[in-house]
C-alpha atoms as a PDB file:
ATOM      1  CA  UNK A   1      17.278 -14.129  21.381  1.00  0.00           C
ATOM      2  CA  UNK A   2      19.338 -10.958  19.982  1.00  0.00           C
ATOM      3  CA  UNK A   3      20.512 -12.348  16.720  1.00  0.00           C
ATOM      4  CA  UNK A   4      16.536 -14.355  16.339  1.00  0.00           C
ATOM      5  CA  UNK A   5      14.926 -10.193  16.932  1.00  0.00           C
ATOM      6  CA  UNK A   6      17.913  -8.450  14.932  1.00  0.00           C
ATOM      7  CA  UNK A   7      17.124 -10.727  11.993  1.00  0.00           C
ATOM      8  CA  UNK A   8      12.872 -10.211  12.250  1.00  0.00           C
ATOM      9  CA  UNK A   9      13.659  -6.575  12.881  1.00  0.00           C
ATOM     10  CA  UNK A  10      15.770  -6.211   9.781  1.00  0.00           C
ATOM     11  CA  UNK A  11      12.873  -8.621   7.909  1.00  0.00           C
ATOM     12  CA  UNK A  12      10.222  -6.180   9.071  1.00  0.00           C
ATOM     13  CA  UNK A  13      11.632  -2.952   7.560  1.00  0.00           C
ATOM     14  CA  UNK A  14      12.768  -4.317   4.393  1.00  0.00           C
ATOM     15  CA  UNK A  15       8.738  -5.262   3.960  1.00  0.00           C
ATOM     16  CA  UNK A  16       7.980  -1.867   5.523  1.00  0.00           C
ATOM     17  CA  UNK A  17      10.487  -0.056   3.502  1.00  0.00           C
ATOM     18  CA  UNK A  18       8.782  -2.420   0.556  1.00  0.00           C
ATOM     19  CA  UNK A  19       5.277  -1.140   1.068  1.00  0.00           C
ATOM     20  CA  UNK A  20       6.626   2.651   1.764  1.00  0.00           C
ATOM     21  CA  UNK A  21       8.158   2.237  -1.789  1.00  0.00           C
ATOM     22  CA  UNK A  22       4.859   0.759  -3.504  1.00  0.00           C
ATOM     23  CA  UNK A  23       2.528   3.801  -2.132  1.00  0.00           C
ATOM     24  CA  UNK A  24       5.096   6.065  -3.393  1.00  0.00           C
ATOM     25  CA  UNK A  25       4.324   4.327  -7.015  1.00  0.00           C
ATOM     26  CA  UNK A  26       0.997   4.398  -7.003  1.00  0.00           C
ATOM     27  CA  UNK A  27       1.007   8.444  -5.783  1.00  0.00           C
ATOM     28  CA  UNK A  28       2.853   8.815  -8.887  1.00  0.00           C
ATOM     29  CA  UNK A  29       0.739   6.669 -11.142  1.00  0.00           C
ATOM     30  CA  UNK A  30      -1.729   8.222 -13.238  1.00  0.00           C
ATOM     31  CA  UNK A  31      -4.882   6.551 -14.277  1.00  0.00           C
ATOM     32  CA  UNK A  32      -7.647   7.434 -16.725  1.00  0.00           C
ATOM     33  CA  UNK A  33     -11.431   6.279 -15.570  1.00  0.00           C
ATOM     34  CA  UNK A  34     -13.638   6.030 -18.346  1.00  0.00           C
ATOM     35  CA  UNK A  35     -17.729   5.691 -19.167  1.00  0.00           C
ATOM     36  CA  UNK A  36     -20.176   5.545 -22.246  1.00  0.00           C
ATOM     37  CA  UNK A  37     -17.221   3.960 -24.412  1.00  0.00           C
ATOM     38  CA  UNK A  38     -15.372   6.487 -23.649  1.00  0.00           C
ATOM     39  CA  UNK A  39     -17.296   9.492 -23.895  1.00  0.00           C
ATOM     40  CA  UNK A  40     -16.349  10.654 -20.572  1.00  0.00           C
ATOM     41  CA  UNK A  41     -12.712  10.739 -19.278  1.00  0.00           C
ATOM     42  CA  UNK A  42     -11.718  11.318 -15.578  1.00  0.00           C
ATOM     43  CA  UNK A  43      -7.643  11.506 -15.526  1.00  0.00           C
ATOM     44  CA  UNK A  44      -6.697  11.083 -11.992  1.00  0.00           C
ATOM     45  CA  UNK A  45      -3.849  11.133  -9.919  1.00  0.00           C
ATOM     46  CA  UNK A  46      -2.600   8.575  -7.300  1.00  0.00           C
ATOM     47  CA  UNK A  47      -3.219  10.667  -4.630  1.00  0.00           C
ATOM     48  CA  UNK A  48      -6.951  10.610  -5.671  1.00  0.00           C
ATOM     49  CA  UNK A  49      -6.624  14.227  -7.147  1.00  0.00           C
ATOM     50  CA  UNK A  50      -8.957  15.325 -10.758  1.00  0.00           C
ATOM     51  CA  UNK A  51      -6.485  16.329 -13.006  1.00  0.00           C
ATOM     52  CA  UNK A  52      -8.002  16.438 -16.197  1.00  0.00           C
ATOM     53  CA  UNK A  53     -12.164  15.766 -17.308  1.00  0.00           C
ATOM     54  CA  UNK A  54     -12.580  15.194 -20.996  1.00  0.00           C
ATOM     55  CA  UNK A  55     -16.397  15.138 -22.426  1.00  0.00           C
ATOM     56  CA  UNK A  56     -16.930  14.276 -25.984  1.00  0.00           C
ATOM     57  CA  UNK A  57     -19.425  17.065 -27.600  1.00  0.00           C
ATOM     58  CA  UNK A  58     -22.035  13.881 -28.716  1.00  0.00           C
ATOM     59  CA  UNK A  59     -22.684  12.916 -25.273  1.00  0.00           C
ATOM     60  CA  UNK A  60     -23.849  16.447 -24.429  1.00  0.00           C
ATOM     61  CA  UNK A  61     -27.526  16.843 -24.222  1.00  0.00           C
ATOM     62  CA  UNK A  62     -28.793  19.789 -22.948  1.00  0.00           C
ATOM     63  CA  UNK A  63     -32.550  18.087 -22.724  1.00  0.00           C
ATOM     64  CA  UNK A  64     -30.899  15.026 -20.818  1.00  0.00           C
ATOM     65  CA  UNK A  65     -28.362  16.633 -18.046  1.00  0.00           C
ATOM     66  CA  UNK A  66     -28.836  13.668 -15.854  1.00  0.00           C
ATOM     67  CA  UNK A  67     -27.709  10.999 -18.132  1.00  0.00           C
ATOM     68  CA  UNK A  68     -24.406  13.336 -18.546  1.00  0.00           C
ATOM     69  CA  UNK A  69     -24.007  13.235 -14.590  1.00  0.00           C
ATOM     70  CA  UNK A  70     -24.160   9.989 -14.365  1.00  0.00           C
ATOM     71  CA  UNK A  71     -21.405   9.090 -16.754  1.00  0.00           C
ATOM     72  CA  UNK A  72     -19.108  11.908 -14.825  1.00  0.00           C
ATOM     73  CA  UNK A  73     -20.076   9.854 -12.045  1.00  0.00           C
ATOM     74  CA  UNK A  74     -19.238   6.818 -13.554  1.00  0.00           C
ATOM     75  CA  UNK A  75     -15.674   7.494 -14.880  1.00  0.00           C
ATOM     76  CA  UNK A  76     -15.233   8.860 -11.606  1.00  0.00           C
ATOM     77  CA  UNK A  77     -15.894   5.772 -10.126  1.00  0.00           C
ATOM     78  CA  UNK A  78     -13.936   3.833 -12.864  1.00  0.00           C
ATOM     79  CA  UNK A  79     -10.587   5.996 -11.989  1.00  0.00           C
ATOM     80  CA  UNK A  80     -11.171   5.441  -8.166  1.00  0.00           C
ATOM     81  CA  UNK A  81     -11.263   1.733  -8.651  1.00  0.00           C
ATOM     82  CA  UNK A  82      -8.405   1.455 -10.782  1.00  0.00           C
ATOM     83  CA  UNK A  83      -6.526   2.980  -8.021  1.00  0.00           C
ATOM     84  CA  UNK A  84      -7.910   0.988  -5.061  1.00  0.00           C
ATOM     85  CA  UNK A  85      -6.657  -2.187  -7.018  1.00  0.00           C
ATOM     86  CA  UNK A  86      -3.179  -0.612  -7.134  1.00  0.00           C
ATOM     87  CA  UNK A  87      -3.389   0.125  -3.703  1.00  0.00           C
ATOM     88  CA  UNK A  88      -3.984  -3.485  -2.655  1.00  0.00           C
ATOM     89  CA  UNK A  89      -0.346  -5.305  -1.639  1.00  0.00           C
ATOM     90  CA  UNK A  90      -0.444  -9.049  -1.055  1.00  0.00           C
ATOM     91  CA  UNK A  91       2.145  -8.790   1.602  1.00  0.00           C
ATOM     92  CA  UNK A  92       0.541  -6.343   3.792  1.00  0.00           C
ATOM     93  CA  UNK A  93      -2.787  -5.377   5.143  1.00  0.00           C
ATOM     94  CA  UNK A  94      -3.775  -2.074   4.224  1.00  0.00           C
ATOM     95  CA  UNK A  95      -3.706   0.504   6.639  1.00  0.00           C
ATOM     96  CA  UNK A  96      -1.015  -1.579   9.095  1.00  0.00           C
ATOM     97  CA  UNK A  97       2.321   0.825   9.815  1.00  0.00           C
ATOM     98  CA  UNK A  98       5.082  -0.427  11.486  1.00  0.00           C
ATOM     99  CA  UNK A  99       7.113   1.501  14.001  1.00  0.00           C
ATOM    100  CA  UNK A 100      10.657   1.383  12.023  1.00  0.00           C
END
């Protein structure tokens, strides 16, 4: 039984050490949601933070606030996305820790 646990043990933090080293990645990623072609930029940071919001002066209305919103919205959405699909690893459910 001792060499059979050792070995499982030493398999279960390499994948946690693994996953530890992949979240560290994608807190250091940047990404760069966009909507309206491009008219609105949201860079964000891995750790979900705004960094930077770009607006391109066409797309500014001041008769038609809303549609502006909703593109902030948008690119918002677009950056959050891109960083829930980095956060997804095959080998591991999200949210599972292990104790090592």
């Amino acid at each position: 039984m001792g060499s059979g646990f050792s070995k499982m043990k030493k398999q279960a933090k390499l994948l946690s050490d693994q996953f530890n080293k992949a979240q560290e990645e994608i807190k250091a990623k940047t990404v760069i949601g966009q909507a309206g072609a491009g008219l609105v930029q949201i860079h964000m940071s891995g750790e979900k933070k705004v960094l930077k919001v770009e607006i391109k002066k066409e797309c500014v209305d001041a008769d038609d606030v809303d549609a502006l919103q909703d593109l902030i919205q948008a690119a918002f959405h677009d950056a959050e996305g891109q960083l829930s699909d980095a956060s997804i690893h095959p080998a591991m459910p999200m949210g599972l820790s292990l104790p090592f």
